[in-house]
N, C-alpha and C. Protein backbone atom coordinates (compact mmCIF):
# COMPACT_ATOMS: atom_id res chain seq x y z
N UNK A 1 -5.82 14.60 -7.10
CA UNK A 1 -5.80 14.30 -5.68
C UNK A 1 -4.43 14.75 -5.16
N UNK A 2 -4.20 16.14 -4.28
CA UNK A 2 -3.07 16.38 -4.04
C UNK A 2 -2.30 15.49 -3.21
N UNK A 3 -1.20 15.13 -3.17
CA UNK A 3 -0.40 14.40 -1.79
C UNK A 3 -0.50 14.96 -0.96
N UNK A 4 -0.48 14.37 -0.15
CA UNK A 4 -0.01 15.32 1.54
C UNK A 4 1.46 15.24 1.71
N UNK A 5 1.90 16.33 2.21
CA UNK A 5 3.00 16.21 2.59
C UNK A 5 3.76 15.19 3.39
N UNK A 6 4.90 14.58 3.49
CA UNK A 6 5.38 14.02 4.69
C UNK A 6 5.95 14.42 5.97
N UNK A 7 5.82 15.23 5.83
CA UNK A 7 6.38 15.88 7.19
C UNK A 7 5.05 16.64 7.95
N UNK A 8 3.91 16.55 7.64
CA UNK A 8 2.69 17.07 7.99
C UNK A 8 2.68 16.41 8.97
N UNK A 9 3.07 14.85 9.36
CA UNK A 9 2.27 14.43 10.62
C UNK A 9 1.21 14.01 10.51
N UNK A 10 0.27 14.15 9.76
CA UNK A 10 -1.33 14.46 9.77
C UNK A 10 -1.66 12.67 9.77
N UNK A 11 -2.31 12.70 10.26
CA UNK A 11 -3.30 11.44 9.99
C UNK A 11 -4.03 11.30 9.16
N UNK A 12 -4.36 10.18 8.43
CA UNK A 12 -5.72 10.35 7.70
C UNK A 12 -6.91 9.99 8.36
N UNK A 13 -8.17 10.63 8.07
CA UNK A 13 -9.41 10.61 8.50
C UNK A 13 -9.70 8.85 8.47
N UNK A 14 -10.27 8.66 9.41
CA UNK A 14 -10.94 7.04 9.49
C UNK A 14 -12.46 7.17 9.79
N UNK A 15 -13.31 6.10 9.44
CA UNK A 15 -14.48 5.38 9.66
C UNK A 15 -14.40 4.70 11.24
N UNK A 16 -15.46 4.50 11.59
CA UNK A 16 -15.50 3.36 12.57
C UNK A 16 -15.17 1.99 12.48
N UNK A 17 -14.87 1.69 11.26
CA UNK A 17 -14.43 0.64 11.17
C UNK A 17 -12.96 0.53 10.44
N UNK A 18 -12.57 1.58 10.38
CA UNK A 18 -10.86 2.07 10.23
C UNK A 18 -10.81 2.14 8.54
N UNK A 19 -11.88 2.67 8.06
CA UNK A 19 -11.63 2.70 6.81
C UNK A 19 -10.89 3.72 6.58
N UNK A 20 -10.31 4.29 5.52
CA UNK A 20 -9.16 5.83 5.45
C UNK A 20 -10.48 6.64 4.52
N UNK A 21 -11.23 7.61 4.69
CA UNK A 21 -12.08 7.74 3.97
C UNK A 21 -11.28 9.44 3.56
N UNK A 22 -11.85 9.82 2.33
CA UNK A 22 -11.57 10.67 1.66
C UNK A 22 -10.94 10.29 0.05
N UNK A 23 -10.63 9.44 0.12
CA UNK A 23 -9.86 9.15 -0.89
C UNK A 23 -10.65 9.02 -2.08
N UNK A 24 -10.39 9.67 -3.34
CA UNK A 24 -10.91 9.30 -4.40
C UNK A 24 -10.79 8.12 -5.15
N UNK A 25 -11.61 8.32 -6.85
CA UNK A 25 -11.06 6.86 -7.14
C UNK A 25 -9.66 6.87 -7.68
N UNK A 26 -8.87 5.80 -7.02
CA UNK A 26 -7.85 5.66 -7.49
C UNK A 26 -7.19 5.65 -8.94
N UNK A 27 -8.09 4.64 -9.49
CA UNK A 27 -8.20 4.48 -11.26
C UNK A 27 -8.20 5.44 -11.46
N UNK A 28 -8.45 6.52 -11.36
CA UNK A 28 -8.82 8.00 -12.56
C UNK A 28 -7.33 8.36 -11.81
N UNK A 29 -7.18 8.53 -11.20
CA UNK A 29 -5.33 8.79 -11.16
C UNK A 29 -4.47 8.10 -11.78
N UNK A 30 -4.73 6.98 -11.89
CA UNK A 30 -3.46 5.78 -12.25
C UNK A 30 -3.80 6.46 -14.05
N UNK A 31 -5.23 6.73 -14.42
CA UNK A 31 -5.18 6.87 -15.91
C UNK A 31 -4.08 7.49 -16.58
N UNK A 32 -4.01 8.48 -15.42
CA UNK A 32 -2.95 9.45 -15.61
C UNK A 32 -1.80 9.23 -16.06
N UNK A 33 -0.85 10.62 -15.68
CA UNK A 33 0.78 10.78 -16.18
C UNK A 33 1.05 9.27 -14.82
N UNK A 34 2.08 8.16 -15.41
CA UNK A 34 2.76 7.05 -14.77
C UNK A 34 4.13 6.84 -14.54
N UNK A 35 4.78 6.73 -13.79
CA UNK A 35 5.92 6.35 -13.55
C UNK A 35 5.95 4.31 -13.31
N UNK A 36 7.01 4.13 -14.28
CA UNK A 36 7.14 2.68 -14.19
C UNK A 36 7.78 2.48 -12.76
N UNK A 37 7.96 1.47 -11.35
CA UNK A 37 7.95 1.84 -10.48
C UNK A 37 8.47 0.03 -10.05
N UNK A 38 9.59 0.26 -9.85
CA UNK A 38 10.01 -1.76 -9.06
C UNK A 38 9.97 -1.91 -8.20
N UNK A 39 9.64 -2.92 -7.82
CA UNK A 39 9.73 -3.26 -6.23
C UNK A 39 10.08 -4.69 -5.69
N UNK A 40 10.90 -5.54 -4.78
CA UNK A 40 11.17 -6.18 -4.75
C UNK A 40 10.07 -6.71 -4.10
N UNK A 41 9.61 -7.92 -4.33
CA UNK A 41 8.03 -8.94 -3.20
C UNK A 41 8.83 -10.06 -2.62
N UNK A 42 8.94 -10.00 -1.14
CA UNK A 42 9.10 -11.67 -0.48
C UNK A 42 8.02 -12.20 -0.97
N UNK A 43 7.60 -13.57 -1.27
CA UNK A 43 6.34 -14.25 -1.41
C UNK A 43 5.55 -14.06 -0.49
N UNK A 44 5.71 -14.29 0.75
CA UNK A 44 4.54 -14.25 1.69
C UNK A 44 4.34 -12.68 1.94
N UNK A 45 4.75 -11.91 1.56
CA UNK A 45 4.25 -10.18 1.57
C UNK A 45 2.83 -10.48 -0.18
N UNK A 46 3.59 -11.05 -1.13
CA UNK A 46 2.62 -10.81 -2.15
C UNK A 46 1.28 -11.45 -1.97
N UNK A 47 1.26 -12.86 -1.25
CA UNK A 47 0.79 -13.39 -1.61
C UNK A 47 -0.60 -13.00 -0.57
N UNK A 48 0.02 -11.96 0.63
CA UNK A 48 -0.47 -11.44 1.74
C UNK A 48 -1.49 -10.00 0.92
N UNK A 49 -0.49 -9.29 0.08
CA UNK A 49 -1.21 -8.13 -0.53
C UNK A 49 -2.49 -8.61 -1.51
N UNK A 50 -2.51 -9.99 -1.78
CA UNK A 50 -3.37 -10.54 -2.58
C UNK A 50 -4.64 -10.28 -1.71
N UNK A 51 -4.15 -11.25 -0.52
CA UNK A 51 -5.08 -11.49 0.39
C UNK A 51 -6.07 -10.45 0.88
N UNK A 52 -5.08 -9.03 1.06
CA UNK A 52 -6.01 -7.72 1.64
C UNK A 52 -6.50 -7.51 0.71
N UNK A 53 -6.12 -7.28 -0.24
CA UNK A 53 -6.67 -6.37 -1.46
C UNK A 53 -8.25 -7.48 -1.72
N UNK A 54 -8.21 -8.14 -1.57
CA UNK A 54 -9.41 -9.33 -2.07
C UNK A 54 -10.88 -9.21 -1.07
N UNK A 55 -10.06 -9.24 0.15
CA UNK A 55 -10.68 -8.77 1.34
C UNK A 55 -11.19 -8.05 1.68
N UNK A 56 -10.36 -6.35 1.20
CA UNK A 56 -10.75 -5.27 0.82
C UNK A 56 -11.94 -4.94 0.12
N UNK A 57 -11.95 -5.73 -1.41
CA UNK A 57 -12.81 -5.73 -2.17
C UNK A 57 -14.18 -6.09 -1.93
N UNK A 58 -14.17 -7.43 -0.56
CA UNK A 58 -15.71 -7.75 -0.70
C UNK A 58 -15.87 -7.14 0.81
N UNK A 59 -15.26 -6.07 0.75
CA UNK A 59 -15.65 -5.87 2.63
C UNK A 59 -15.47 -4.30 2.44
N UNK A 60 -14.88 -3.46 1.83
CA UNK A 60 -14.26 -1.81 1.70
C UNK A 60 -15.64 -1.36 0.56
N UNK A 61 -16.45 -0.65 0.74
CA UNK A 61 -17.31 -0.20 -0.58
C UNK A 61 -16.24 0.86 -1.12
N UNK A 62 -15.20 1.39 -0.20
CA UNK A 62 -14.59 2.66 -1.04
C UNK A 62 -12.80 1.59 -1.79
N UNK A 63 -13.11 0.53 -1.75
CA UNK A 63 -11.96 -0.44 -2.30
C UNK A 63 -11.77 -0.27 -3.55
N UNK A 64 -10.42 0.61 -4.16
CA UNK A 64 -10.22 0.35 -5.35
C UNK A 64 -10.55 -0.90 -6.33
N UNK A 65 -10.88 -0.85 -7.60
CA UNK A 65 -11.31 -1.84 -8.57
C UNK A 65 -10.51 -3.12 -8.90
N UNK A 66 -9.09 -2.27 -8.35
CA UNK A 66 -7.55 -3.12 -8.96
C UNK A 66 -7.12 -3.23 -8.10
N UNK A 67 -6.06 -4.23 -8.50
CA UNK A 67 -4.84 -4.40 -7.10
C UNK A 67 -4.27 -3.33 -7.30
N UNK A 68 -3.71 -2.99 -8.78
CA UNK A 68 -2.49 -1.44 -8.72
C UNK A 68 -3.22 -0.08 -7.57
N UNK A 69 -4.75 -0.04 -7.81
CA UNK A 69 -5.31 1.01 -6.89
C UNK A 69 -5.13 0.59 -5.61
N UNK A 70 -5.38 -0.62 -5.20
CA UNK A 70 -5.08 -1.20 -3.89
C UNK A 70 -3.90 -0.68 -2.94
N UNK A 71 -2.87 -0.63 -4.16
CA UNK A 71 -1.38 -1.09 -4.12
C UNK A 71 -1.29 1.11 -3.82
N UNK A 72 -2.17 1.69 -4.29
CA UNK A 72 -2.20 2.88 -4.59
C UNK A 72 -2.19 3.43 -3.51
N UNK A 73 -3.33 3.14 -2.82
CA UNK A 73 -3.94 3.72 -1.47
C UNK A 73 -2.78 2.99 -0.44
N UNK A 74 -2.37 1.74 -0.85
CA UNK A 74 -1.50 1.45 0.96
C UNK A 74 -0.21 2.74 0.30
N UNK A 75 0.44 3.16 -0.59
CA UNK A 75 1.34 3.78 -0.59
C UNK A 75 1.20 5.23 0.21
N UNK A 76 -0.02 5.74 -0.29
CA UNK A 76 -0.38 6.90 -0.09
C UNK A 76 -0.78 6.93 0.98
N UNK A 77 -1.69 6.35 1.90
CA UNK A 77 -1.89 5.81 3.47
C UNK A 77 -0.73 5.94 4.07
N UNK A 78 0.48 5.24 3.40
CA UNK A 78 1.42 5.61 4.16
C UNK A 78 2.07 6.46 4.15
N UNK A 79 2.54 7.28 3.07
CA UNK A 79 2.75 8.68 2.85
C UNK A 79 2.51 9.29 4.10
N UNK A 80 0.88 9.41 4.42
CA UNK A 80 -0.14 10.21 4.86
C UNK A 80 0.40 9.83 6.78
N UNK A 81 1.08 8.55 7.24
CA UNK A 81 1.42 8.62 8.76
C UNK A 81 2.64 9.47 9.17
N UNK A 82 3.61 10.16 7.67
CA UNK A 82 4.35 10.70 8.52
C UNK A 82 6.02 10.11 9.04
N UNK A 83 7.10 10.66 9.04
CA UNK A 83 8.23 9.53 9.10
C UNK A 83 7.82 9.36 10.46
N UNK A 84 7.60 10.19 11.71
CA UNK A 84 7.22 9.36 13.21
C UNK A 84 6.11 8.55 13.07
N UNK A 85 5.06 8.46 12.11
CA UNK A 85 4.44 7.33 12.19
C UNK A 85 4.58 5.95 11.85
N UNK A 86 5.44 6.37 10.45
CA UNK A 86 6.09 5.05 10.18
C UNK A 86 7.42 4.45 10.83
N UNK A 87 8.00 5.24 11.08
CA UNK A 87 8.86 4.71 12.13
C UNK A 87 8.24 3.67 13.47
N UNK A 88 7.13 4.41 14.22
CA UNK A 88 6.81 3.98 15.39
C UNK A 88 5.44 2.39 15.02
N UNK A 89 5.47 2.31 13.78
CA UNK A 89 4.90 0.72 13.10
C UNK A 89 6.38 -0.32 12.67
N UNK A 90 7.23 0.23 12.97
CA UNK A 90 8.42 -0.81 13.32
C UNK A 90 8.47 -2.02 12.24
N UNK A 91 8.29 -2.07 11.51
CA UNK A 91 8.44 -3.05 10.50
C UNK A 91 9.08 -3.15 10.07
N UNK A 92 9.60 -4.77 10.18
CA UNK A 92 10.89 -5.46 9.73
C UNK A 92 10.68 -5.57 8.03
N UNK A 93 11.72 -5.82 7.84
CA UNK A 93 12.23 -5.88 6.03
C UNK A 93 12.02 -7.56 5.91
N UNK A 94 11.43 -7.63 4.37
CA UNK A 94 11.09 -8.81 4.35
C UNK A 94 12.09 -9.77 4.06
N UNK A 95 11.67 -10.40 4.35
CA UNK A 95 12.25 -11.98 4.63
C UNK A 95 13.13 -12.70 3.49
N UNK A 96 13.88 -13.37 3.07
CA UNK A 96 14.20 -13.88 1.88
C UNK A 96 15.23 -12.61 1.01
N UNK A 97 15.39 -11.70 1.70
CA UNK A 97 16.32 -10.45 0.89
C UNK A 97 17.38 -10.69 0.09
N UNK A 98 17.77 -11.89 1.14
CA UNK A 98 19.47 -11.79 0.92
C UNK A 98 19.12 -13.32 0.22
N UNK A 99 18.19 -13.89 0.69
CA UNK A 99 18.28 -15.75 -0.08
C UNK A 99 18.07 -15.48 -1.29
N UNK A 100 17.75 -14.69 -2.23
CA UNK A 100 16.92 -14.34 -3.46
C UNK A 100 15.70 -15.00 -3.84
N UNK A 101 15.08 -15.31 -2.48
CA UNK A 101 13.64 -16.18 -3.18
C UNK A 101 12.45 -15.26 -3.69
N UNK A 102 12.43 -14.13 -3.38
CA UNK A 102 11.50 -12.69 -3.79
C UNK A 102 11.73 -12.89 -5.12
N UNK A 103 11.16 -11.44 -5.58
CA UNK A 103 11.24 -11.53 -7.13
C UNK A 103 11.03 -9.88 -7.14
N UNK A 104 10.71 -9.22 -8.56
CA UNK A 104 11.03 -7.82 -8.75
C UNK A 104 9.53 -8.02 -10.03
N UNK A 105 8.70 -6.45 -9.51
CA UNK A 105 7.81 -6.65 -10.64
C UNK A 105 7.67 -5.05 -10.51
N UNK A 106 7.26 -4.40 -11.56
CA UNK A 106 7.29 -3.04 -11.88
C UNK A 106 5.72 -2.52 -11.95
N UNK A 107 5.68 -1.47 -11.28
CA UNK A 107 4.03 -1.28 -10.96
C UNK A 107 4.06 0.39 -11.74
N UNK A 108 3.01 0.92 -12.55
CA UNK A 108 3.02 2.04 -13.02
C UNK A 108 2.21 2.95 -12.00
N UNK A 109 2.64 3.38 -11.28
CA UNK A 109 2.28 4.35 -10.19
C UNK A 109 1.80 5.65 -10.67
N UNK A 110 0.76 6.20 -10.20
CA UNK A 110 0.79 7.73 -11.08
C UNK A 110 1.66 8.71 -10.29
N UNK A 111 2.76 9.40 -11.51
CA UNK A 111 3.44 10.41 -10.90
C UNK A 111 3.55 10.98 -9.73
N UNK A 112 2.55 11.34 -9.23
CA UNK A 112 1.89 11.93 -7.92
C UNK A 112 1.80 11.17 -6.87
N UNK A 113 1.48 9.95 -6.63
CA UNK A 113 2.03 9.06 -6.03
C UNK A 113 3.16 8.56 -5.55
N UNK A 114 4.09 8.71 -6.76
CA UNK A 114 5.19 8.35 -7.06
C UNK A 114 6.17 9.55 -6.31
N UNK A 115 5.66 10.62 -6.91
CA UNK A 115 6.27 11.93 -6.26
C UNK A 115 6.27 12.04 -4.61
N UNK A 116 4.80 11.74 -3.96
CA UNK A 116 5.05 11.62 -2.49
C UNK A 116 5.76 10.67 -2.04
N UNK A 117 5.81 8.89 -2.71
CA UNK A 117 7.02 8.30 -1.90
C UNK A 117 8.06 8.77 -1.90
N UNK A 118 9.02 9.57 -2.86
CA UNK A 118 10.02 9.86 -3.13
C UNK A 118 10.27 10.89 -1.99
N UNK A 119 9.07 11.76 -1.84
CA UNK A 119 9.22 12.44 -0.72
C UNK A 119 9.57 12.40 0.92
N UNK A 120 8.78 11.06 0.64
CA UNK A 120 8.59 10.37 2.17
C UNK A 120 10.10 9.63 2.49
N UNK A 121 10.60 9.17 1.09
CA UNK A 121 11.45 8.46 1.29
C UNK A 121 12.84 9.68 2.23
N UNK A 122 12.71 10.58 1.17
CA UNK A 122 13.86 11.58 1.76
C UNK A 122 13.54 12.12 3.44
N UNK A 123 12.04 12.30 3.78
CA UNK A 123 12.00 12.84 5.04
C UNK A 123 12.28 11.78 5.57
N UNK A 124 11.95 10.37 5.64
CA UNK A 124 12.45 9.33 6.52
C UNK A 124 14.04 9.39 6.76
N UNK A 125 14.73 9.78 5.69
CA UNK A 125 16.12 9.40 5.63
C UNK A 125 16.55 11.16 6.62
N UNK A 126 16.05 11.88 6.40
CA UNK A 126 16.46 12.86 7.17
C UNK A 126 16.47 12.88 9.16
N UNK A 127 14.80 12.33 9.14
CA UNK A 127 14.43 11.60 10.32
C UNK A 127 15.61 10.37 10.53
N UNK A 128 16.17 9.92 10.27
CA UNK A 128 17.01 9.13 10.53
C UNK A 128 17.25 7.70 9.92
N UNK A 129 15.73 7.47 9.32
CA UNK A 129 15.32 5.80 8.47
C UNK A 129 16.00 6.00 7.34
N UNK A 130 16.62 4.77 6.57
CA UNK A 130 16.68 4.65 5.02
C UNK A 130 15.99 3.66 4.63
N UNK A 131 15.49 4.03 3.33
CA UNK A 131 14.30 2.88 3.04
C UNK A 131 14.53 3.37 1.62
N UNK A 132 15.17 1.98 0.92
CA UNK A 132 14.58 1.94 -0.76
C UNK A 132 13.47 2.84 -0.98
N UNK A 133 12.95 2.41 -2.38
CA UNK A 133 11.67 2.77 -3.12
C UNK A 133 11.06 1.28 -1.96
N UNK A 134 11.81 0.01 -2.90
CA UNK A 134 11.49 -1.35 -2.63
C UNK A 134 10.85 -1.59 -1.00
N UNK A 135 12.10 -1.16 0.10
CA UNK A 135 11.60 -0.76 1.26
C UNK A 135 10.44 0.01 1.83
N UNK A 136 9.95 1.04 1.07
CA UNK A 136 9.46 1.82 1.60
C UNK A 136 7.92 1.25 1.11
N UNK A 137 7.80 0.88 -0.40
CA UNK A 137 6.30 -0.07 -0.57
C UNK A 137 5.96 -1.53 0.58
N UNK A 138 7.29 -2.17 0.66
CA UNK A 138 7.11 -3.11 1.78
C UNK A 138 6.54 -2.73 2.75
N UNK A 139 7.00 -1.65 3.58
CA UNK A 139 6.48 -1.15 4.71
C UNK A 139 4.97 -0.97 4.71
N UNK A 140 4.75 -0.29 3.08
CA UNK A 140 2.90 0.65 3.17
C UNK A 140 2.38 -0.64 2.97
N UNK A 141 2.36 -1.80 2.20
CA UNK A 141 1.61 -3.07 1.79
C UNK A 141 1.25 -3.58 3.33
N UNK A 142 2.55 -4.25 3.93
CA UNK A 142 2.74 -4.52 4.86
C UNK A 142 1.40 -3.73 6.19
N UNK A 143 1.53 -2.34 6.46
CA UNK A 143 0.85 -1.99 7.06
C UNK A 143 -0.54 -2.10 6.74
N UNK A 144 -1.07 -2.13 5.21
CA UNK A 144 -2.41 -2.40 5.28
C UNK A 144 -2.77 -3.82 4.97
N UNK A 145 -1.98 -4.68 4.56
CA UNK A 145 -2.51 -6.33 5.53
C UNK A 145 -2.66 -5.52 6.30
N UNK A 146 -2.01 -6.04 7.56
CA UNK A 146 -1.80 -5.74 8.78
C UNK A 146 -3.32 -5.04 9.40
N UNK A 147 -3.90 -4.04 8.31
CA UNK A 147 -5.02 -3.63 9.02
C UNK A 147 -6.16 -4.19 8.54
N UNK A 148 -6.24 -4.49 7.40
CA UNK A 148 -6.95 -5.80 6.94
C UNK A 148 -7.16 -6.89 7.73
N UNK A 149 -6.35 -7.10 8.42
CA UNK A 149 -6.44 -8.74 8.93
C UNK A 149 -6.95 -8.18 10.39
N UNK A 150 -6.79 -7.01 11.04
CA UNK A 150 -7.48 -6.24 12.14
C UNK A 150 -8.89 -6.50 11.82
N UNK A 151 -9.35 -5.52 10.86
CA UNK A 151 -10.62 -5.08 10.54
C UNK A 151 -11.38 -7.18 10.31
N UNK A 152 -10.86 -8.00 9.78
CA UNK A 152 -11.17 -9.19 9.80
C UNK A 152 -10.93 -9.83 11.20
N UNK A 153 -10.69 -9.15 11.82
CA UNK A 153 -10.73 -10.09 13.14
C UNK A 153 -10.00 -11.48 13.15
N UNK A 154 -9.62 -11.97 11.95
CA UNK A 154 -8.60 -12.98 11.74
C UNK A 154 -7.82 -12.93 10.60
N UNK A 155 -6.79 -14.50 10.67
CA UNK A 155 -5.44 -14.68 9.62
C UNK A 155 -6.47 -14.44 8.47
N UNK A 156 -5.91 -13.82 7.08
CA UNK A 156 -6.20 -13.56 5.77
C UNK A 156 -5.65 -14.82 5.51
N UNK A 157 -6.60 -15.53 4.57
CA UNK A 157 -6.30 -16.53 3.90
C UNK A 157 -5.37 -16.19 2.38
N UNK A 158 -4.12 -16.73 1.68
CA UNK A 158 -3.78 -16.58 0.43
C UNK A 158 -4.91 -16.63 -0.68
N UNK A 159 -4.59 -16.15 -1.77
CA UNK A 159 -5.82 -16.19 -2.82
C UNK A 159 -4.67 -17.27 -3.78
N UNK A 160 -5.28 -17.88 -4.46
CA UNK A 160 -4.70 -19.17 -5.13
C UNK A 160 -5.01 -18.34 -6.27
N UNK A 161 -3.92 -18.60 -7.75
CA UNK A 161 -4.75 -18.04 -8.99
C UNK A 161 -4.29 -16.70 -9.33
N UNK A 162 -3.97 -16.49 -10.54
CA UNK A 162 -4.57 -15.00 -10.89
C UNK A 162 -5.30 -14.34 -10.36
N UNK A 163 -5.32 -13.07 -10.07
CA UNK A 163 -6.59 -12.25 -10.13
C UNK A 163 -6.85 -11.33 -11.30
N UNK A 164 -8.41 -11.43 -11.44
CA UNK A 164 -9.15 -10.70 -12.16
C UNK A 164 -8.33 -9.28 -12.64
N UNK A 165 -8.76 -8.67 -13.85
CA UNK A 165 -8.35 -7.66 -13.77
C UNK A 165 -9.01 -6.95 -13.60
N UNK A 166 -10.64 -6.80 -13.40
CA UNK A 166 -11.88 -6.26 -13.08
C UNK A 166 -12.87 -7.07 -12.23
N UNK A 167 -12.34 -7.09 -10.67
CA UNK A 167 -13.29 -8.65 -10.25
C UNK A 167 -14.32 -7.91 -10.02
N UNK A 168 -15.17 -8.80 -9.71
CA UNK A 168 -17.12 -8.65 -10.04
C UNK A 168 -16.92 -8.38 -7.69
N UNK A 169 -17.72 -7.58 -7.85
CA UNK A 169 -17.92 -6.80 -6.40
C UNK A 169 -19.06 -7.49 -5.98
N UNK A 170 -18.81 -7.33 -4.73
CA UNK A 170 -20.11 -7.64 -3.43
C UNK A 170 -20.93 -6.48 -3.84
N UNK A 171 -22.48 -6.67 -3.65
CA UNK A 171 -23.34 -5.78 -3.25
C UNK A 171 -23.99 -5.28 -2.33
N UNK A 172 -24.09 -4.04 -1.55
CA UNK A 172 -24.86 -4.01 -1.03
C UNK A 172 -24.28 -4.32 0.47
């Protein structure tokens, strides 16, 4: 699945109901070549990415299997708006930065993935933004809650618990 560039501008294709459609399955990428990949989580960002990704799952038929695919597509989604797009979604840095109540967990990203944030990261910083790695996943998570809780028409509830590492899907 090639990246798109960041400086393309391009949008990604949507559904009527704002799905990002095109995207393959994520898993058969992640199988792939990986980059180990940190990121800092405020709690209420994780506990929020729980929430979409769950949401996702019994509501997205094209919803990755995993959270890491989950976690896959908001990166690459965001890749895909562009530094004027992400710029003009204005999103603040999370919360708790400086208190140290977050925490740091390492996600194996496939290369290619990995390769377009790195990309995005530099056109943002050229465009004028600086944004961590850490920053710059905040932002893509961040934006798809955010459209999650659109497409739900209301607040995403937290998911209590572990999640599955293969949860059992809606049908139909």
């Amino acid at each position: 699945m090639p990246a798109v560039a960041p400086t393309s501008g391009a949008r990604p294709a949507v559904n009527a109901a704002g799905w990002v459609l095109g995207r393959e399955g994520v898993e058969a990428v992640v199988a792939g070549e990986t980059v180990a990949t940190g990121a800092y989580w405020a709690p209420r960002t994780w506990q929020m990415a729980r929430a979409a990704y769950v949401y996702d799952l019994d509501t997205d038929p094209g919803c990755p299997d995993a959270f890491l695919g989950w976690l896959h597509r908001a990166i690459e989604d965001h890749v895909d708006r562009g530094p004027q797009g992400r710029a003009e979604l204005e999103i603040p840095a999370p919360e708790g930065r400086d208190g140290g109540r977050g925490f740091n967990r390492h996600h194996p990203l496939a290369a290619e993935t990995r390769d377009a944030l790195e990309e995005a990261i530099v056109a943002d910083r050229l465009a004028g933004r600086v944004l961590s790695r850490s920053g710059f996943i905040h932002e893509a998570v961040t934006a798809a809650i955010d459209a999650s809780q659109q497409r739900a028409g209301h607040p995403l509830q937290p998911v209590e618990g572990k999640l599955p590492n293969r949860p059992a899907r809606r049908r139909g």
